[in-house]
Protein backbone atom coordinates (compact mmCIF):
# COMPACT_ATOMS: atom_id res chain seq x y z
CA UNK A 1 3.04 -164.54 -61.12
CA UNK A 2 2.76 -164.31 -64.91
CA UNK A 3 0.66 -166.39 -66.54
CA UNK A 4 2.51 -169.05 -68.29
CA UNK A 5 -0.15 -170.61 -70.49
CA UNK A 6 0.26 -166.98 -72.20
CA UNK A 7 3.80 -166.67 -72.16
CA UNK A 8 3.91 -170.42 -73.91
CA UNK A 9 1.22 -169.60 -76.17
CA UNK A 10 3.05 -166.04 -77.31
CA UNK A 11 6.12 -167.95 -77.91
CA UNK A 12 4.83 -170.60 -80.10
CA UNK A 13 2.53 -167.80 -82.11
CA UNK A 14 5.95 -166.07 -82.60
CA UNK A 15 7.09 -169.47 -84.23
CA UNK A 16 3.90 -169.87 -85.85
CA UNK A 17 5.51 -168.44 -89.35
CA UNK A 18 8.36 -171.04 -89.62
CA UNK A 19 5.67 -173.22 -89.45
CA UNK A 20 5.79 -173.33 -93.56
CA UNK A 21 9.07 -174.87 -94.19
CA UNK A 22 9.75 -176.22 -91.18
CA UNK A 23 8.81 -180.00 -89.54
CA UNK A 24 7.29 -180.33 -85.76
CA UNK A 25 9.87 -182.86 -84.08
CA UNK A 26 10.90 -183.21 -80.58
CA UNK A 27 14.26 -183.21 -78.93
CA UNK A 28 14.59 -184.65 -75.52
CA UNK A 29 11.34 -184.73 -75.29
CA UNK A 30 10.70 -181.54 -76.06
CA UNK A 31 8.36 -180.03 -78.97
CA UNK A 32 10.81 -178.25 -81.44
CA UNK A 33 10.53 -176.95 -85.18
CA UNK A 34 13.28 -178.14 -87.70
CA UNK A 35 13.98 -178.48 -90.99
CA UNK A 36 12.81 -180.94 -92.77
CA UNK A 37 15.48 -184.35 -93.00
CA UNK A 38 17.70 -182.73 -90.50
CA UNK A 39 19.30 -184.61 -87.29
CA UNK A 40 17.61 -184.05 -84.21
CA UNK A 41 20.05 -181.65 -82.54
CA UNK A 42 19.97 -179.44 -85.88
CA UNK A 43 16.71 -177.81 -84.68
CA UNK A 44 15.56 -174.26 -85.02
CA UNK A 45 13.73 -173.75 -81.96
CA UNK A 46 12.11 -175.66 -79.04
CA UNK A 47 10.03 -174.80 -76.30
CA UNK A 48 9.72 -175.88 -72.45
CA UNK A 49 7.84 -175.06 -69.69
CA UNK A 50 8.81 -175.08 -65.96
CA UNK A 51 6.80 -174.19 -63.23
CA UNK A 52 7.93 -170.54 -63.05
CA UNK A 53 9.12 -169.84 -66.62
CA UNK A 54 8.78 -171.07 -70.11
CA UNK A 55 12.33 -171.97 -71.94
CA UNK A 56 12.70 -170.96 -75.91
CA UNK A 57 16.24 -173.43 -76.90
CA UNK A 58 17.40 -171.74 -79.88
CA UNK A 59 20.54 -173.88 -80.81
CA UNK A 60 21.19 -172.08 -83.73
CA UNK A 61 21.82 -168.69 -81.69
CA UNK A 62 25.34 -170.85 -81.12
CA UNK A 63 26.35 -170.91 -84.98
CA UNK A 64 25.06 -167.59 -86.15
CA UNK A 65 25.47 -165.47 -82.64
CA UNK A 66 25.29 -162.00 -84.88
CA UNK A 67 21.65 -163.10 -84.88
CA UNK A 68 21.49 -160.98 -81.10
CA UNK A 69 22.85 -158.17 -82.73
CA UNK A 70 20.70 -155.19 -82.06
CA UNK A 71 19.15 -156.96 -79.14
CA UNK A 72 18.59 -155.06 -76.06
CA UNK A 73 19.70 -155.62 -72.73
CA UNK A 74 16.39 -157.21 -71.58
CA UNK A 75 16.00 -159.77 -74.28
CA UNK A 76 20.29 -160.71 -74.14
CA UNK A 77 19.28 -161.26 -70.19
CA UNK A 78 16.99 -164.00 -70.99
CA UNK A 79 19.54 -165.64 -72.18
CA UNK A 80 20.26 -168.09 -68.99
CA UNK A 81 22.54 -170.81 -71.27
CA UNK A 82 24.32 -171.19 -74.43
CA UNK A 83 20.63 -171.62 -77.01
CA UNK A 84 18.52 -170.99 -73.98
CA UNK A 85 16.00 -168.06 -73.53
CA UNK A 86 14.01 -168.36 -70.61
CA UNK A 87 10.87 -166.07 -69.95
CA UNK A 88 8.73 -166.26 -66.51
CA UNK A 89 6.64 -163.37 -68.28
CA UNK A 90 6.31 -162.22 -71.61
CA UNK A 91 5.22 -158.38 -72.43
CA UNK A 92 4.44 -156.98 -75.78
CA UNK A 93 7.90 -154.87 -76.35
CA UNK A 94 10.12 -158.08 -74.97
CA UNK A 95 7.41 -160.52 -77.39
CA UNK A 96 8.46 -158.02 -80.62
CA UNK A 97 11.57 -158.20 -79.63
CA UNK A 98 11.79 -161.71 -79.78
CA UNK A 99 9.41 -161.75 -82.84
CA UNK A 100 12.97 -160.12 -84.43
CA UNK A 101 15.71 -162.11 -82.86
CA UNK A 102 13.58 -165.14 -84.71
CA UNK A 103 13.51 -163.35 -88.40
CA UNK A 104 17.29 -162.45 -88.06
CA UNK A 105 18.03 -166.18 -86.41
CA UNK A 106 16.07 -168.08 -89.25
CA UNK A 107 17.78 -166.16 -92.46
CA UNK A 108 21.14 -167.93 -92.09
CA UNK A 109 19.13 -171.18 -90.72
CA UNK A 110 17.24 -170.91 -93.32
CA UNK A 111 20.32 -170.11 -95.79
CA UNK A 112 22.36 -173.52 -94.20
CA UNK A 113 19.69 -175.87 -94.76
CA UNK A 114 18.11 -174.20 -98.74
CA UNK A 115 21.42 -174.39 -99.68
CA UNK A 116 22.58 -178.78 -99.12
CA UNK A 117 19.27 -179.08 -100.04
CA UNK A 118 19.59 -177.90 -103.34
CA UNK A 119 23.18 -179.91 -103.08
């Protein structure tokens, strides 16, 4: 069994960057990173853990899908809902991976939220 401390820890390190602009906040409970001001569902990422896997909910994946573009098949099967990612182990290749998905994800998050803020 993986260990799941690690594969929490690797996901939030991976998040660790959007750390910068973004606000901690937590939806359903749940830790999440959003921008700052923005409604609770409006989140970039949040993280749960399970007792076999560790979930990354990435709503924004719904608005800007071309995000997984380039993906391979192993990171697109994570994908067990509509935002969710869920990961009962984390390797490097799959944690690079995902370390990509994030940087193409936040541009156009990024892009929504710059741009009504300068509104």
């Amino acid at each position: 069994m993986a260990d799941l401390d690690a594969v929490e820890a690797r996901i939030w390190a991976l998040l660790a960057p959007y750390r910068d602009e973004l606000e901690d906040a937590t939806i359903y409970g749940m830790p999440s990173l959003r921008w700052p001001g923005s409604g609770s569902h409006d989140y970039f990422a949040a993280v749960k853990r399970s007792a076999h896997k560790v979930s990354l909910y990435a709503i924004a994946v719904d608005t800007w899908p071309e995000a997984l573009e380039g993906s391979s098949e192993e990171l697109r099967s994570r994908r067990t809902g509509k935002a969710t990612f869920s990961f009962p182990s984390l390797d490097e290749e799959l944690a690079s991976e995902l370390e990509l998905f994030l940087r193409r994800l936040y541009q156009p998050y990024r892009e929504h939220h710059a741009s009504r803020t300068r509104s």
